[in-house]
Structures are given as structure tokens and as C-alpha cells.
N, C-alpha and C. Protein backbone atom coordinates (compact mmCIF):
# COMPACT_ATOMS: atom_id res chain seq x y z
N UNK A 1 -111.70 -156.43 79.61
CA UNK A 1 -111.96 -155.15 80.26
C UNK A 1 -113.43 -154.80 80.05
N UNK A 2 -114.25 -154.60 80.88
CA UNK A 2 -115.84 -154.34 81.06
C UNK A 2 -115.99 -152.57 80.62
N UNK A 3 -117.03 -152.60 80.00
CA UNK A 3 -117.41 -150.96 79.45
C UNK A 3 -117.36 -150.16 80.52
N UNK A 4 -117.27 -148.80 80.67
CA UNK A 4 -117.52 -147.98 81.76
C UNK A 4 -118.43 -147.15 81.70
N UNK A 5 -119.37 -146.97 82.37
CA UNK A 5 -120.91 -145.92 82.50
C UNK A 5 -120.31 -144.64 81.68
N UNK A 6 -121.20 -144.27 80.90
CA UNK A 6 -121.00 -142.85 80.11
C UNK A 6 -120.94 -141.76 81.59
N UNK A 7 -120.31 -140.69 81.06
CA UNK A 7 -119.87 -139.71 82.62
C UNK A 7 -121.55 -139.06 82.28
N UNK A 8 -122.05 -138.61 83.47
CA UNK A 8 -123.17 -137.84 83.07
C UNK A 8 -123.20 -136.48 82.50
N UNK A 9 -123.89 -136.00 82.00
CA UNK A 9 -123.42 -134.23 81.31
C UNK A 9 -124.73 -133.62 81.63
N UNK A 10 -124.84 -132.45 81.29
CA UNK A 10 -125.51 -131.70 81.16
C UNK A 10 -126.24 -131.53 79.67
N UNK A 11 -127.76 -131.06 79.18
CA UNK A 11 -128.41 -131.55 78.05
C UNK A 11 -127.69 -130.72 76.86
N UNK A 12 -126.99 -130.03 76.71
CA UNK A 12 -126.41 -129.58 75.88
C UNK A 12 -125.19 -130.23 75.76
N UNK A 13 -124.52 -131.58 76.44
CA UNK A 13 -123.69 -132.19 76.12
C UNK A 13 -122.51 -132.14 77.49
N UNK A 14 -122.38 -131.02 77.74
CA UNK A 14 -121.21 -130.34 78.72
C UNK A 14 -121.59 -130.89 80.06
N UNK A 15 -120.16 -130.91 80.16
CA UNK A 15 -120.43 -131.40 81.67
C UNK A 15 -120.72 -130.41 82.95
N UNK A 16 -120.94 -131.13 83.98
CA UNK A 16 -121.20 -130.13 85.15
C UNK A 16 -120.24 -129.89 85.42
N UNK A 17 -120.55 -128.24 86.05
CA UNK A 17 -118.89 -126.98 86.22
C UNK A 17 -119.67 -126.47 87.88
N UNK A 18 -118.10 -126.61 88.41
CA UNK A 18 -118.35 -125.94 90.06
C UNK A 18 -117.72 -124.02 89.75
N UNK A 19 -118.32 -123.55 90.23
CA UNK A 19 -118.32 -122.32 90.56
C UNK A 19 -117.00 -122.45 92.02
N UNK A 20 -116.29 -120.86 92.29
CA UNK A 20 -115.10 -121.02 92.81
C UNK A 20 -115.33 -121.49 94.27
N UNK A 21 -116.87 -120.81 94.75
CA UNK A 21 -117.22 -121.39 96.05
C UNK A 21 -117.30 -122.65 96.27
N UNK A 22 -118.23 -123.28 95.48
CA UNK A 22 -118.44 -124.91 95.10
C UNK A 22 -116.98 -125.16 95.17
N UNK A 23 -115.60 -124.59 94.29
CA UNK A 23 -115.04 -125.55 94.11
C UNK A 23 -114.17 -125.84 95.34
N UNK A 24 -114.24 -125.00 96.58
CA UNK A 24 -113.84 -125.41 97.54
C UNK A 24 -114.40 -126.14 98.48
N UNK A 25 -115.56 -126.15 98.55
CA UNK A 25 -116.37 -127.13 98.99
C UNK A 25 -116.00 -128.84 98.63
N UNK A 26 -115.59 -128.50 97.27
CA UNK A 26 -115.56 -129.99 96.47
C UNK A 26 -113.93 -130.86 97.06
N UNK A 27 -113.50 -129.46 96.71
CA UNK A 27 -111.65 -129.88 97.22
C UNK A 27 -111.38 -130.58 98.55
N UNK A 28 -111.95 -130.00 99.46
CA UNK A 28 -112.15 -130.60 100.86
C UNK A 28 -113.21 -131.89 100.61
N UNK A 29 -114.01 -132.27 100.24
CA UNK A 29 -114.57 -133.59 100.08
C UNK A 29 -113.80 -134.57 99.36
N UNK A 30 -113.14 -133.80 98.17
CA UNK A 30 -112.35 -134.88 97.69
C UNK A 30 -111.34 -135.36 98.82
N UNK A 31 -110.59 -135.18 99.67
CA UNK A 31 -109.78 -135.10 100.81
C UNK A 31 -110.48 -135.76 101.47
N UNK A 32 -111.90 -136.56 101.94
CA UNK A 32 -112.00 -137.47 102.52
C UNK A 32 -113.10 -138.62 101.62
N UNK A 33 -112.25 -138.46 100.43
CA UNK A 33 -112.46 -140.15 99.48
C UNK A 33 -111.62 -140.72 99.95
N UNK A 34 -112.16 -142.00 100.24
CA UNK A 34 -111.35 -143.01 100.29
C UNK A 34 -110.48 -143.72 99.42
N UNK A 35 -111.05 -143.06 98.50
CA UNK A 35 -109.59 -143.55 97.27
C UNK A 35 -108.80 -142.70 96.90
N UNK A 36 -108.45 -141.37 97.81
CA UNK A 36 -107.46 -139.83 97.89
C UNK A 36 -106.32 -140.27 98.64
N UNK A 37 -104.96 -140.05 98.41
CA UNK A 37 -104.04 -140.06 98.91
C UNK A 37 -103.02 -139.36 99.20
N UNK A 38 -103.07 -138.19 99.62
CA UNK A 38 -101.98 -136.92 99.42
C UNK A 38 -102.35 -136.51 97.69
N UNK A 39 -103.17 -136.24 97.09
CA UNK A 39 -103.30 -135.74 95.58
C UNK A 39 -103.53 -136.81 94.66
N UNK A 40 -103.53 -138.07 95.09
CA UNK A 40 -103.47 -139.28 94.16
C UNK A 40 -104.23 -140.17 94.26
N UNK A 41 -105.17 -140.69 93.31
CA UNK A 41 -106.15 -141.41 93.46
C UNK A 41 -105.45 -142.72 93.30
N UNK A 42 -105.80 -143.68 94.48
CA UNK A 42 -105.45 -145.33 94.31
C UNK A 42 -105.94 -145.86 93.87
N UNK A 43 -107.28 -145.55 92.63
CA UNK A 43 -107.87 -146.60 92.06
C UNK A 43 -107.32 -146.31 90.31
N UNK A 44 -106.65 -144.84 89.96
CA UNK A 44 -106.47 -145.16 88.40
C UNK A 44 -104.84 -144.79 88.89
N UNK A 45 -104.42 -145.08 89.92
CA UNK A 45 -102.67 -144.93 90.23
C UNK A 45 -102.09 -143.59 89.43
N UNK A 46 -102.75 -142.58 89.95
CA UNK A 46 -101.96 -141.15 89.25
C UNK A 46 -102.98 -139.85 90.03
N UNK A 47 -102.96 -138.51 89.32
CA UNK A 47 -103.56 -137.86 89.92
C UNK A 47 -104.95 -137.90 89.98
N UNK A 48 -105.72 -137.60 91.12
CA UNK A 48 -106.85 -137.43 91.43
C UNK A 48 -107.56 -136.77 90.34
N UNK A 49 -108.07 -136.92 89.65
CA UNK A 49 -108.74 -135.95 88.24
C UNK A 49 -109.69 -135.22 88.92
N UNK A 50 -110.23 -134.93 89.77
CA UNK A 50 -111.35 -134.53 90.80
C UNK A 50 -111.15 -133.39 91.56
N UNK A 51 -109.74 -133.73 91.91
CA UNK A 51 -108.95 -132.42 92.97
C UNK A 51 -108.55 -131.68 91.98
N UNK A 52 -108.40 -131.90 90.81
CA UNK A 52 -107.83 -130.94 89.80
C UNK A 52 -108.89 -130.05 88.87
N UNK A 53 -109.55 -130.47 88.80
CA UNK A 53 -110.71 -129.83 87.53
C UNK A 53 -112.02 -129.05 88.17
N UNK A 54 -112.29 -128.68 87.38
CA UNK A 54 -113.54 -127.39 87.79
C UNK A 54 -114.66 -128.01 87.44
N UNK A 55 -114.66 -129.11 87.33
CA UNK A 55 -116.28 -130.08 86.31
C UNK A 55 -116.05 -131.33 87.49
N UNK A 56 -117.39 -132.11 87.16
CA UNK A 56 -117.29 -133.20 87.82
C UNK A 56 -116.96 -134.17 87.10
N UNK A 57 -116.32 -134.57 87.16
CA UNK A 57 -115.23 -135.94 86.45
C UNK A 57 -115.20 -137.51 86.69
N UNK A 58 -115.13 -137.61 88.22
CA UNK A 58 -114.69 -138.64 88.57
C UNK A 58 -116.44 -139.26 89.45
N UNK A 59 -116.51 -140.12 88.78
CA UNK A 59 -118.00 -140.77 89.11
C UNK A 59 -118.21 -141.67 90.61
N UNK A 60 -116.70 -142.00 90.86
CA UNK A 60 -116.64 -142.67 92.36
C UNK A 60 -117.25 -141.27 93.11
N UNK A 61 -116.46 -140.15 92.82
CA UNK A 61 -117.06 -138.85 93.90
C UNK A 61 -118.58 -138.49 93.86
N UNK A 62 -119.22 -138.85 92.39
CA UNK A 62 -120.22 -138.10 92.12
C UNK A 62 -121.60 -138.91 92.63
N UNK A 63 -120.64 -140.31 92.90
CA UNK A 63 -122.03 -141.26 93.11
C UNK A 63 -121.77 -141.28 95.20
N UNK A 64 -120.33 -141.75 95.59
CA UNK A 64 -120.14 -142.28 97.01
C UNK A 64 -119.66 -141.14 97.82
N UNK A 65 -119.40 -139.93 97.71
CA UNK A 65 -119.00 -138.91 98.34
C UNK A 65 -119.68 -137.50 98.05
N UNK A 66 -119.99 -136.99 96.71
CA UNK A 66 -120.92 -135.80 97.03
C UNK A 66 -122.40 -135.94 97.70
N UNK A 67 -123.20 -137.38 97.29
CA UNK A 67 -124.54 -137.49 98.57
C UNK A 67 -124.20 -136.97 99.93
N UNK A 68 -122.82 -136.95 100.63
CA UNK A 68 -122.98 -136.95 101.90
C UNK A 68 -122.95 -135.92 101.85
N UNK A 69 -122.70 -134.21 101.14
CA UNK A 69 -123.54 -133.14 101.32
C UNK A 69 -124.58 -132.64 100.31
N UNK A 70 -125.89 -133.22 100.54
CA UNK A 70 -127.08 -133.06 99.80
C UNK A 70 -127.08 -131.63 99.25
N UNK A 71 -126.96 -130.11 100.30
CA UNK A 71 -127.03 -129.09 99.81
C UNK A 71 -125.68 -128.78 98.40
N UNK A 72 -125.23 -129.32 98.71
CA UNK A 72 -123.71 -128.90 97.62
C UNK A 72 -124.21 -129.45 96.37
N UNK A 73 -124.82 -130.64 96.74
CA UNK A 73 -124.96 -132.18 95.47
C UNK A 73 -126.18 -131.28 94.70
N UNK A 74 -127.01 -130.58 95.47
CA UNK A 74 -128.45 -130.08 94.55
C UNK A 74 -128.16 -129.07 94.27
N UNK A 75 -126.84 -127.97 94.28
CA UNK A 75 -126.71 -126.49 94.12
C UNK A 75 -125.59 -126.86 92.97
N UNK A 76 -124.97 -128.04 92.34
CA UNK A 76 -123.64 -128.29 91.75
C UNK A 76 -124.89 -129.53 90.27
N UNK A 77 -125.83 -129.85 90.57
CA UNK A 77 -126.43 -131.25 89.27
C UNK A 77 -127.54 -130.59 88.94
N UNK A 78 -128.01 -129.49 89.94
CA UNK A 78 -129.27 -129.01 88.97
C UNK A 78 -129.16 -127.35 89.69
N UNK A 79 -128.62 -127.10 87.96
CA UNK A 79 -128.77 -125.61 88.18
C UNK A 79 -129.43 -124.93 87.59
N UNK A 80 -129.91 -123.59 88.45
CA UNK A 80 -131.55 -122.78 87.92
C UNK A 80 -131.91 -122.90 86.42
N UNK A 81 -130.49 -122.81 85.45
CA UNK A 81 -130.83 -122.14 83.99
C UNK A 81 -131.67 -123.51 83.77
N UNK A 82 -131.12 -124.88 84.52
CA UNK A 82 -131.97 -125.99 83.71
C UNK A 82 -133.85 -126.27 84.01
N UNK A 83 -134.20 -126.61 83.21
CA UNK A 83 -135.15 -126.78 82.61
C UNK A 83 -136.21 -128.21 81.78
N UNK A 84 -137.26 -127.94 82.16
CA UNK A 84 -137.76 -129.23 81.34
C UNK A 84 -138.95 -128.96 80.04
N UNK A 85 -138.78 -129.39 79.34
CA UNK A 85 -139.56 -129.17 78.32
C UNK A 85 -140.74 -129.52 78.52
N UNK A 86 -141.89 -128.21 78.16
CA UNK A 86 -143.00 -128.48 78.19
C UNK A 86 -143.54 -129.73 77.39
N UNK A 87 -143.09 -130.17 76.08
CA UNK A 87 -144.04 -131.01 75.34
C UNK A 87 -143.53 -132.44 75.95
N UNK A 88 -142.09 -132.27 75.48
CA UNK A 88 -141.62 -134.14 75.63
C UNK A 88 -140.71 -134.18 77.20
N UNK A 89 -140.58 -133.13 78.01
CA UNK A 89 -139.86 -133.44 79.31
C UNK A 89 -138.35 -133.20 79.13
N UNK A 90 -137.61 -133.39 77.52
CA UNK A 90 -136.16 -133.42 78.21
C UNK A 90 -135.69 -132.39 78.90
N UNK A 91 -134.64 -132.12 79.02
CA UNK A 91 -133.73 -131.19 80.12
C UNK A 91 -133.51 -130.35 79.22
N UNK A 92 -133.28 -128.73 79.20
CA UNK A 92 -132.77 -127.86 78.70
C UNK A 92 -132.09 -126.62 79.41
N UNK A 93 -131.12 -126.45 78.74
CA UNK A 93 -130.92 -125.26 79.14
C UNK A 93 -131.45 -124.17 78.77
N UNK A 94 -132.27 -123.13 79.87
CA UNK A 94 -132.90 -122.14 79.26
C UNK A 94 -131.80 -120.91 79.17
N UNK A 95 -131.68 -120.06 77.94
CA UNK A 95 -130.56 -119.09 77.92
C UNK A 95 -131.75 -117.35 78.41
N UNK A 96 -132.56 -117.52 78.63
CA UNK A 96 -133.24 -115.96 78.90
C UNK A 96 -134.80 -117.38 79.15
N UNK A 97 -135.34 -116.24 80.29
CA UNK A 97 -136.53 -116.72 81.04
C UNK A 97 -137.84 -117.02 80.21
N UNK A 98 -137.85 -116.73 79.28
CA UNK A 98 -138.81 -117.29 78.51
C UNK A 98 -139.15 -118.57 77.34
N UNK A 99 -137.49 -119.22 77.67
CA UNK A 99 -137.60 -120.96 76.68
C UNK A 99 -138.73 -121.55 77.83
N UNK A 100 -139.13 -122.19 77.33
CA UNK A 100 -140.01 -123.33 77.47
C UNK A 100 -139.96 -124.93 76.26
N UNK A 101 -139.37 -124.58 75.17
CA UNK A 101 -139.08 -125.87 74.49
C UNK A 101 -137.77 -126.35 74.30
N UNK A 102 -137.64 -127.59 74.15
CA UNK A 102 -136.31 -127.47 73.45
C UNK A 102 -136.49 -127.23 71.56
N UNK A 103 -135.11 -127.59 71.50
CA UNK A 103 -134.98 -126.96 70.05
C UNK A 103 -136.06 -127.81 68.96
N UNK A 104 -136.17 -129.04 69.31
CA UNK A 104 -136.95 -129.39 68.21
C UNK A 104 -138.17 -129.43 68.12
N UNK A 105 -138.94 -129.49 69.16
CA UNK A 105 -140.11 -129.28 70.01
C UNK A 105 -140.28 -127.55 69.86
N UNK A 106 -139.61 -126.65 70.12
CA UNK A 106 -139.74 -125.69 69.90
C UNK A 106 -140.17 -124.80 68.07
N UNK A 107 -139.36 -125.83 67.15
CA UNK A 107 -139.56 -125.45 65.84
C UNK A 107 -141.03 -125.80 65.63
N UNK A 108 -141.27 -127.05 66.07
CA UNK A 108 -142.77 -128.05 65.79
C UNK A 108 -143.95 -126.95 66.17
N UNK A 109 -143.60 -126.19 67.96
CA UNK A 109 -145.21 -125.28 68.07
C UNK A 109 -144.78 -124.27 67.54
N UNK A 110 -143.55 -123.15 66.87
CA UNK A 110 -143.34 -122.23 66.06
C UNK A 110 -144.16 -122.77 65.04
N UNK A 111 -144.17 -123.39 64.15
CA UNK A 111 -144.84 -123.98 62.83
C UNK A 111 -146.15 -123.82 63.27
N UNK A 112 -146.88 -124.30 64.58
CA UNK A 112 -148.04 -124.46 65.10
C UNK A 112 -148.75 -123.39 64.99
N UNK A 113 -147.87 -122.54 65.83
CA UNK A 113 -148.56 -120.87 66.51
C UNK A 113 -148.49 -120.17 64.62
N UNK A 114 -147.45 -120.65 63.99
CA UNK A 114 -147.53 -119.38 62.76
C UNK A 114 -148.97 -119.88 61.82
N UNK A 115 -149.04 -121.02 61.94
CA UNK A 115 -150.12 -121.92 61.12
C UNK A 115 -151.44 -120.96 61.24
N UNK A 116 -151.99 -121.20 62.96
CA UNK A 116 -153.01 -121.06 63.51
C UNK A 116 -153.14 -118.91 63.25
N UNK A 117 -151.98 -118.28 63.73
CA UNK A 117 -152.21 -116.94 63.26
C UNK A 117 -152.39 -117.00 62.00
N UNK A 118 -152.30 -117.72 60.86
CA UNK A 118 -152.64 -117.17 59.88
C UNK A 118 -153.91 -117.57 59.21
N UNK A 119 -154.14 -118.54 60.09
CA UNK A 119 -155.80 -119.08 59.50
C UNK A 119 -156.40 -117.92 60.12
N UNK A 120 -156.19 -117.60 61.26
CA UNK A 120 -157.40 -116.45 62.00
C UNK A 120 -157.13 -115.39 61.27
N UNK A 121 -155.72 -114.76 60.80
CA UNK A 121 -155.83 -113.51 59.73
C UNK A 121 -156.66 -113.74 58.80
N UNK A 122 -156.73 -114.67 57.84
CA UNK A 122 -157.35 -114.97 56.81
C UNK A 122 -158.67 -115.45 57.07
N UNK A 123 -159.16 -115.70 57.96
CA UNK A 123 -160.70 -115.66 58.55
C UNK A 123 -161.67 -114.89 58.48
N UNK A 124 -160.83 -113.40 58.61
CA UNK A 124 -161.13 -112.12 58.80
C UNK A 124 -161.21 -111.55 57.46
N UNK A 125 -161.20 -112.48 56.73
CA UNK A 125 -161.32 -111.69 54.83
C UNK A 125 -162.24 -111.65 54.46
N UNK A 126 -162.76 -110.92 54.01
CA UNK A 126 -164.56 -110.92 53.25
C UNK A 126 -163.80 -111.30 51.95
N UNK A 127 -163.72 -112.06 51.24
CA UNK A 127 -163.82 -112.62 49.61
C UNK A 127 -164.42 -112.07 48.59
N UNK A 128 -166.08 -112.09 48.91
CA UNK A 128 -166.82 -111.32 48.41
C UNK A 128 -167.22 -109.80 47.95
N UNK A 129 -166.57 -109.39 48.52
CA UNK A 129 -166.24 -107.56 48.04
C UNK A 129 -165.12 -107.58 47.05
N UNK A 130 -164.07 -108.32 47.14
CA UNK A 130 -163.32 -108.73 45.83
C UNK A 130 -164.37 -109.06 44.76
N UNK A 131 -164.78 -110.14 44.68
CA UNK A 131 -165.12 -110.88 43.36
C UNK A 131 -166.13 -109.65 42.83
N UNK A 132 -166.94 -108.97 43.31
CA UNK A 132 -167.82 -108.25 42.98
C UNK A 132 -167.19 -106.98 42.05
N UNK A 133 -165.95 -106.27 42.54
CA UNK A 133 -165.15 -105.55 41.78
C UNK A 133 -165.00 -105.76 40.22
């Protein structure tokens, strides 16, 4: 038995989720796979996992049947919250409009930015009015 492609997810791990509009959109596409049969997929001989679930599941749909509607395929694999990281590029989910890193990349210029404010606070010290005291 040959390995099977990891399912794709989303960068926090989770998979992609259709919204109720999407998911009718999806229901009717699944209905003209060619491997759909009244509710039953003929390639794993049981139910369609595709017609049933609110995520994308089944990779025959995701690769040979959602391309044929581009608008659905780009409003359902890349959605607004996602994101690319300024330093190294991966994917993130941004939770409020102002991420720009991911998490580990994000600790690295926190460390950066606190570094650099505190050399410039301490820049600003005259020394010398101390020692003279």
C-alpha cells in the first residue's frame, strides 16, 4: 500500500472550513464528481466524506473539481485573516489587523525593538552629574 499526500491545512494546523454559503456551493459540486454516486463515493466504497463535512477533506475534490470554480476555490484556500510573515514568509493567521509576524519571528523583533528602546533610553543619561555628587 503506497503513502498518501498529507491533507493540506491551514498554518495553525486546522483544516479549511466552508462557511454555510460556500457550503452549498460545495454540495452541488460534489454532485458532479465523478467519483459521487447518489451520496457515495466509488473510490473509498462508503460515504462521500465531502458531501458530509464543513472542511475540505477529500483531496480528489480539492485538486480535480473545486479548480473548475476558481471564484469559490480562492474565497474557500485563502482567507482574508491569512497572512504572510514579514521576516521568513510563512502563512499566518492574523487574529486583529496588526500581526505581521508569526510567533517565533515575532518574539525574535520583540527582543529587537525592547533591546534598541533601551539603548536609546540609556543614551539619554548624563553619567557625569552622578559621579560628581
Amino acid at each position: 500500500m503506497h503513502k498518501l499526500d498529507p491533507i493540506e491545512r491551514l498554518p495553525d494546523g486546522s483544516l479549511f472550513r466552508v462557511t454555510p454559503g460556500q457550503l452549498r456551493s460545495v454540495r452541488g459540486l460534489t454532485k458532479r464528481c465523478c467519483n459521487f454516486s447518489g451520496g457515495d463515493c466509488l473510490l473509498l466504497d462508503g460515504v462521500c466524506p465531502q458531501h458530509i463535512s464543513r472542511s475540505l477533506l477529500c483531496r480528489w475534490f480539492r485538486r480535480a473539481v473545486l479548480p473548475q470554480q476558481p471564484k469559490l476555490e480562492q474565497t474557500i484556500l485563502s482567507p482574508k485573516k491569512l497572512r504572510r510573515c514579514e521576516v521568513c514568509g510563512t502563512g499566518i493567521l492574523a487574529r486583529s489587523g496588526r500581526a505581521k509576524y508569526c510567533p517565533t519571528c515575532a518574539k525574535n523583533i520583540h527582543r529587537q525593538q525592547k533591546a534598541k528602546s533601551a539603548r536609546k533610553r540609556r543614551s539619554g543619561v548624563d553619567n557625569s552629574v552622578a559621579k560628581s555628587l
